[in-house]
N, C-alpha and C. Protein backbone atom coordinates (compact mmCIF):
# COMPACT_ATOMS: atom_id res chain seq x y z
N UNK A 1 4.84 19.74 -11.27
CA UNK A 1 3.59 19.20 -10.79
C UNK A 1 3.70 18.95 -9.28
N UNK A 2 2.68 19.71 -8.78
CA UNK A 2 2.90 19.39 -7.49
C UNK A 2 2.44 17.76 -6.86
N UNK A 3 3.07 17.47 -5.41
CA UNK A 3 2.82 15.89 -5.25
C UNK A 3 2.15 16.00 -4.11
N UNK A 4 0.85 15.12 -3.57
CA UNK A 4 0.30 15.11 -2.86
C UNK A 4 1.37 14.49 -1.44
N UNK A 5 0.29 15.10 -0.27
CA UNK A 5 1.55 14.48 0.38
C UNK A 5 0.56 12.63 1.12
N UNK A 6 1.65 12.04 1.78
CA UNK A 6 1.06 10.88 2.15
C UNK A 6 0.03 11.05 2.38
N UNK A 7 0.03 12.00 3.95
CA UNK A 7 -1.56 11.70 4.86
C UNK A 7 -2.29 11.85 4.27
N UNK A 8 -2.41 12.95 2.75
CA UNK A 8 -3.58 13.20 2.05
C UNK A 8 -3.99 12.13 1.61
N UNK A 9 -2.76 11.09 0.40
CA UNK A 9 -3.06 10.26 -0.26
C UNK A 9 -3.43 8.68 0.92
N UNK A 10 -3.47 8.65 1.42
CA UNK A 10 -3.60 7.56 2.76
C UNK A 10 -5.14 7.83 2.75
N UNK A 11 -5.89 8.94 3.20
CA UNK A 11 -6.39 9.34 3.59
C UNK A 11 -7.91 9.27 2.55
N UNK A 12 -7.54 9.79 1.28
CA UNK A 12 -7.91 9.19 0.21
C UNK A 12 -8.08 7.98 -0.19
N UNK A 13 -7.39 6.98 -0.18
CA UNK A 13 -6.79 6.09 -0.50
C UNK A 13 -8.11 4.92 0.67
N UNK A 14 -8.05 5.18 1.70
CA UNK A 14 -8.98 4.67 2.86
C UNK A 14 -10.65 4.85 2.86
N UNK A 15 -10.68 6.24 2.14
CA UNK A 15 -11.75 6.65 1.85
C UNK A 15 -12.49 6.10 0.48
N UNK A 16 -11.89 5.49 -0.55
CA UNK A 16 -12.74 5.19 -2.07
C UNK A 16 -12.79 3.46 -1.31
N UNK A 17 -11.95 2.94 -0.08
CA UNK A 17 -11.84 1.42 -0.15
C UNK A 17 -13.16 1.67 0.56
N UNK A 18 -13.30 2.66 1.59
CA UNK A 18 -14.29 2.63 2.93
C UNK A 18 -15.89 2.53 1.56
N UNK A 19 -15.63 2.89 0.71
CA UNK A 19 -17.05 3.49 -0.60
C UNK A 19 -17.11 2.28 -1.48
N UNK A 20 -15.99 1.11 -1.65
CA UNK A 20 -16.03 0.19 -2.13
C UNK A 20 -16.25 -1.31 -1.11
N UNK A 21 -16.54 -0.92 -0.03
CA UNK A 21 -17.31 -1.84 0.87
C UNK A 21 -15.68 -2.50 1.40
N UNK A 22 -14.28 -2.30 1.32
CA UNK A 22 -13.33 -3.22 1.17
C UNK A 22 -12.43 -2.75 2.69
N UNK A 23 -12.84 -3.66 3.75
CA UNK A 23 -11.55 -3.04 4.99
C UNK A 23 -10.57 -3.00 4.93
N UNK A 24 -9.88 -2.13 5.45
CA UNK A 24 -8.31 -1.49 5.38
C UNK A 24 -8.55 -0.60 6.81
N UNK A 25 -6.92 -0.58 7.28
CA UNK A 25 -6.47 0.09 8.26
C UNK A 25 -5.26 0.53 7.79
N UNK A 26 -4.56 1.29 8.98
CA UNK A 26 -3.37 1.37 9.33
C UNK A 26 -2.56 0.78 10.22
N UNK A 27 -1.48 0.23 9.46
CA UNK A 27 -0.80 -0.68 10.25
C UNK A 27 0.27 -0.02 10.74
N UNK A 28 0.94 1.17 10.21
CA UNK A 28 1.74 1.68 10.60
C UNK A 28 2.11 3.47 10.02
N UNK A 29 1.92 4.10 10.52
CA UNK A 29 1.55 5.54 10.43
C UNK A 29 2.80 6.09 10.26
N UNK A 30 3.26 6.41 8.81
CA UNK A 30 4.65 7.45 8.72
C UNK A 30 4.64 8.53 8.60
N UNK A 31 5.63 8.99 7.91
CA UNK A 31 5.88 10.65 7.87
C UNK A 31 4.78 11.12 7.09
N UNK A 32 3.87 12.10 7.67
CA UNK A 32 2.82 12.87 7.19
C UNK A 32 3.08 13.27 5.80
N UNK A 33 4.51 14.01 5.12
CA UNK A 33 4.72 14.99 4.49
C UNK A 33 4.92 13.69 2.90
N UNK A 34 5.95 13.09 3.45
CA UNK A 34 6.79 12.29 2.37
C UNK A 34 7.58 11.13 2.77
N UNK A 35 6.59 10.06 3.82
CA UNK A 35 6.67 8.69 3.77
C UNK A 35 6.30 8.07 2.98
N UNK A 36 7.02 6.86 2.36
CA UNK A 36 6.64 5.63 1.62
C UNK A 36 5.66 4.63 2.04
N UNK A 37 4.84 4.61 1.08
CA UNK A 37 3.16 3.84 1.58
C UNK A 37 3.60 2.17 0.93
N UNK A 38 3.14 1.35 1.57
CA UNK A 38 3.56 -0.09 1.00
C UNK A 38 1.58 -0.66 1.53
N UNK A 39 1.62 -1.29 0.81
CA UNK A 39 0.14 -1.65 1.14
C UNK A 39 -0.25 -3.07 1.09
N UNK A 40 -0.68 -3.76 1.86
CA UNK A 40 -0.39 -5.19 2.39
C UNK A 40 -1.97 -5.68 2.24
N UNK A 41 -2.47 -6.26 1.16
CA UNK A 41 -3.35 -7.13 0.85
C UNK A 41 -3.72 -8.59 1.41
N UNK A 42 -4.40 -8.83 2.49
CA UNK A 42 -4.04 -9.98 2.85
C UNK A 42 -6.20 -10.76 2.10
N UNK A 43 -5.83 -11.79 2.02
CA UNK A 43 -7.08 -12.17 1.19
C UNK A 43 -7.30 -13.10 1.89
N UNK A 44 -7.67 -12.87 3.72
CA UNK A 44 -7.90 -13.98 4.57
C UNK A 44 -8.05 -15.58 4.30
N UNK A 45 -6.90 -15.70 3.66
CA UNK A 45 -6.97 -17.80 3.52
C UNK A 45 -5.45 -17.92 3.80
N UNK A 46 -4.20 -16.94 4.46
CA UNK A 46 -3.20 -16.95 4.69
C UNK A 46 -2.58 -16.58 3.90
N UNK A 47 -2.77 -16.25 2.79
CA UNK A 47 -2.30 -15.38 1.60
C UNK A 47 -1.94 -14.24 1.72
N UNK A 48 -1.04 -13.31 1.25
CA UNK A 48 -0.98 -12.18 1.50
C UNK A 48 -0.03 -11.59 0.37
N UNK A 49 -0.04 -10.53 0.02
CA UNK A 49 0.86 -10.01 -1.15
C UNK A 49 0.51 -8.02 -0.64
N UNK A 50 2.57 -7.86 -1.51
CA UNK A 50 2.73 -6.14 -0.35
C UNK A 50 2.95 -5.20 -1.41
N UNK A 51 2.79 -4.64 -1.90
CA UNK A 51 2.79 -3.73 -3.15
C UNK A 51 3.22 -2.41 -2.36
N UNK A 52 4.80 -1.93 -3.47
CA UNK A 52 4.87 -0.43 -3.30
C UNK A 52 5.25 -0.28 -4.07
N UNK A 53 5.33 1.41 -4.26
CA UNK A 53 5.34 2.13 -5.97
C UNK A 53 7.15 2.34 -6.03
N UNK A 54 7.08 2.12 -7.27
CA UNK A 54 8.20 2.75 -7.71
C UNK A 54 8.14 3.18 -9.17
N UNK A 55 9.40 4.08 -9.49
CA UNK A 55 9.42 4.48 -10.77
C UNK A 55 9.75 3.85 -12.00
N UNK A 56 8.81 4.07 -12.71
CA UNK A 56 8.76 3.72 -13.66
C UNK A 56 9.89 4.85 -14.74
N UNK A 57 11.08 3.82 -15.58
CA UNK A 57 11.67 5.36 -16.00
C UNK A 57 11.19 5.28 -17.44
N UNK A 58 11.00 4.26 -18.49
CA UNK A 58 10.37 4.04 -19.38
C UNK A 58 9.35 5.23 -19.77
N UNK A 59 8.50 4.91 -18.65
CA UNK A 59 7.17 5.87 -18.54
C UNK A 59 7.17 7.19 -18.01
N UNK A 60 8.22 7.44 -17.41
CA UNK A 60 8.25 8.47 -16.42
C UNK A 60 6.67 8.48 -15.93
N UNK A 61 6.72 7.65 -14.55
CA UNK A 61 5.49 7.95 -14.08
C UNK A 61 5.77 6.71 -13.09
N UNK A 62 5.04 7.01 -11.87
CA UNK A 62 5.06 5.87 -10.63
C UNK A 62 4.00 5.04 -10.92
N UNK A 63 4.22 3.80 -10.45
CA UNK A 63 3.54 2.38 -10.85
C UNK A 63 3.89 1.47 -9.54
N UNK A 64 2.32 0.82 -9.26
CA UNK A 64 2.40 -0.06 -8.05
C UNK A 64 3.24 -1.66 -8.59
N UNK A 65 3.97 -1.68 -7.47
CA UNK A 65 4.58 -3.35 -8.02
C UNK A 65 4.62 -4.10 -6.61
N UNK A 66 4.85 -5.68 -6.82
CA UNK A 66 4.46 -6.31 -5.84
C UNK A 66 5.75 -6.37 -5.48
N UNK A 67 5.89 -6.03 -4.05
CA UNK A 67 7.03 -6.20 -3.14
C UNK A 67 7.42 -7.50 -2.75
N UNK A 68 6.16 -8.43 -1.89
CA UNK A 68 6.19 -9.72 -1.95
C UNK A 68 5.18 -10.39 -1.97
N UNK A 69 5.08 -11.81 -2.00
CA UNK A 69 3.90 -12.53 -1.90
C UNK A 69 3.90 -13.50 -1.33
N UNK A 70 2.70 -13.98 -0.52
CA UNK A 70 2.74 -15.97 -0.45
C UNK A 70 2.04 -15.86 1.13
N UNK A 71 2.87 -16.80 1.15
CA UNK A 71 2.29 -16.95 3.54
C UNK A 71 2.18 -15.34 3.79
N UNK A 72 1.37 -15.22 4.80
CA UNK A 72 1.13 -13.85 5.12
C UNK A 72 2.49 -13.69 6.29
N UNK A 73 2.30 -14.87 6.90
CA UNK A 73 3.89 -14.56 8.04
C UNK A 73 5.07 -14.06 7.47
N UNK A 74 5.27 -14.49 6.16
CA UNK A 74 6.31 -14.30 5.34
C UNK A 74 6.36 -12.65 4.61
N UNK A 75 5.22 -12.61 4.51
CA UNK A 75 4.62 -10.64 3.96
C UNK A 75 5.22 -10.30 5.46
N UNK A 76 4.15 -10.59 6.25
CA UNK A 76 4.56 -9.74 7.65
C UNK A 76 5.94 -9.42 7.43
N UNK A 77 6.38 -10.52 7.62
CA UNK A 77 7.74 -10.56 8.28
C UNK A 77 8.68 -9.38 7.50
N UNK A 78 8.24 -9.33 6.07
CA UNK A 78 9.23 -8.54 4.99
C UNK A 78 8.88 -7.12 5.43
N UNK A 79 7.75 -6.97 5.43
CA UNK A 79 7.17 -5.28 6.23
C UNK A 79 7.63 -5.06 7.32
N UNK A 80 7.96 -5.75 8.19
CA UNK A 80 8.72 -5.88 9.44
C UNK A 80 10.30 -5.58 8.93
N UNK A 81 10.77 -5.65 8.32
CA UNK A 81 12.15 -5.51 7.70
C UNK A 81 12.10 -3.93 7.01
N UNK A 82 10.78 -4.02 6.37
CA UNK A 82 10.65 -2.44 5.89
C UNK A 82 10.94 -1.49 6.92
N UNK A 83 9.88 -1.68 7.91
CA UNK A 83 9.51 -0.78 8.94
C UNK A 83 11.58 -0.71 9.71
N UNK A 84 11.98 -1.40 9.76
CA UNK A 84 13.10 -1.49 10.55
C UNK A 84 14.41 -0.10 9.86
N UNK A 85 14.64 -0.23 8.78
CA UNK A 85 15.17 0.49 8.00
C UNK A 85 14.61 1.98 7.46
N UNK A 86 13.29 2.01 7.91
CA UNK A 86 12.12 2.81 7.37
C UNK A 86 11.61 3.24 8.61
N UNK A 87 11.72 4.57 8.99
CA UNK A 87 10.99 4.85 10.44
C UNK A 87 10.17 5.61 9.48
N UNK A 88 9.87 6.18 8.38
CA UNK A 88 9.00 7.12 7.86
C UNK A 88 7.64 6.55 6.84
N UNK A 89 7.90 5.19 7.10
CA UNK A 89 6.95 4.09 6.15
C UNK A 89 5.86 4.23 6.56
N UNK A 90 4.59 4.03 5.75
CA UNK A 90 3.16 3.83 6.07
C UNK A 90 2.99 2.34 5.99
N UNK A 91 1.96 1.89 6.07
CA UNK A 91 1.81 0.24 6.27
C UNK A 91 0.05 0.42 6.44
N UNK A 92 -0.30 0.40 5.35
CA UNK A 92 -1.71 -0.25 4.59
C UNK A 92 -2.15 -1.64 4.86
N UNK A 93 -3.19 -1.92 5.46
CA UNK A 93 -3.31 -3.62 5.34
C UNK A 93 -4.56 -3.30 4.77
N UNK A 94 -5.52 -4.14 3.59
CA UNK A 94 -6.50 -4.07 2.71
C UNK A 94 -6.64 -5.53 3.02
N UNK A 95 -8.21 -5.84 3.27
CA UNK A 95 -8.46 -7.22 3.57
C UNK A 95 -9.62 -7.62 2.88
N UNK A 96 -9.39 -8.46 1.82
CA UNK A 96 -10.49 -8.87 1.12
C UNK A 96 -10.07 -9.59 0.01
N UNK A 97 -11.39 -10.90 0.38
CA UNK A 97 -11.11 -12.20 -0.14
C UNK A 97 -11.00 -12.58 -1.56
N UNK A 98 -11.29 -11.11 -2.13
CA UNK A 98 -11.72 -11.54 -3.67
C UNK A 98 -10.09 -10.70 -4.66
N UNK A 99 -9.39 -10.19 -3.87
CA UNK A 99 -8.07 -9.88 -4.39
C UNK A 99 -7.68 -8.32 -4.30
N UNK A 100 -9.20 -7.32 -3.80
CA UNK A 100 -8.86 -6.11 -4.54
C UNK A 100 -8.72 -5.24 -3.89
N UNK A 101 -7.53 -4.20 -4.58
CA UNK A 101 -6.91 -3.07 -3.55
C UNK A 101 -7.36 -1.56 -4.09
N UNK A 102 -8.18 -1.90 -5.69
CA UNK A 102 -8.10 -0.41 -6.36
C UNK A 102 -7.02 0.67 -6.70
N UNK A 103 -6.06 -0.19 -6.84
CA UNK A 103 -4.53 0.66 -6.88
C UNK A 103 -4.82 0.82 -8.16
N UNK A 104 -5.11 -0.13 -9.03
CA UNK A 104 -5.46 0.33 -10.64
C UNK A 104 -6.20 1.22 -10.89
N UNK A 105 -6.90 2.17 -10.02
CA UNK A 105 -7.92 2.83 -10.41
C UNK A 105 -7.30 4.22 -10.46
N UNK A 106 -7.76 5.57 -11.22
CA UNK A 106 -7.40 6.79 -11.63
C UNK A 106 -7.36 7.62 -10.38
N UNK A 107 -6.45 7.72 -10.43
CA UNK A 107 -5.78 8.94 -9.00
C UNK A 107 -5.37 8.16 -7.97
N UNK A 108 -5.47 6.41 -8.04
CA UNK A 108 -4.32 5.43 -7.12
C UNK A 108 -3.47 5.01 -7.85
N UNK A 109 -3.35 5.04 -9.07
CA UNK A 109 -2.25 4.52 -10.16
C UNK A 109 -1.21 4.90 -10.65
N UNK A 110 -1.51 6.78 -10.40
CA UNK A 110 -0.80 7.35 -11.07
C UNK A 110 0.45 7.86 -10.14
């Protein structure tokens, strides 16, 4: 099965939030082909929680999980640790007060 590559899925990914009324940027732009996307939810009251996929081996199949949560300085700061070790990372920020990123939804889930 072939795998999409980031910029596509980024790209996508920006586009169903831009159709669901929900802002998002880029916080940090990686490897076009086959960088790791981490996506940083912040729910403007200082809150913030960082979700990236990993494998699922149970399922054989990738699944979003929460990287971290709580003070947003404290998210920052851990994405800041990503990015350091990670020159090929993407960095998603999704901003909205009511919790939602649409990662559960069909063709962000899978």
């Amino acid at each position: 099965m072939a795998r999409l590559t980031a910029d596509f899925w980024v790209s996508a990914y920006l586009s169903r939030l831009r159709l669901a009324d929900i802002p998002a940027f880029v916080v940090k732009k990686g490897d076009a082909t086959a960088g790791a996307i981490l996506i940083k939810l912040n729910t403007l009251d200082g809150q913030a929680t960082a979700f990236q996929r990993e494998f699922n081996l149970m399922e054989d199949r990738r699944e979003w999980q929460v990287l971290t949560q709580g003070d947003e300085r404290d998210v920052d700061a851990t994405l800041t640790k990503q990015r350091s070790f990670d020159a090929d990372v993407w960095i998603i920020e999704v901003e909205d007060r009511h919790g939602r990123t649409l990662l559960d939804e069909v063709g962000l889930s899978d």
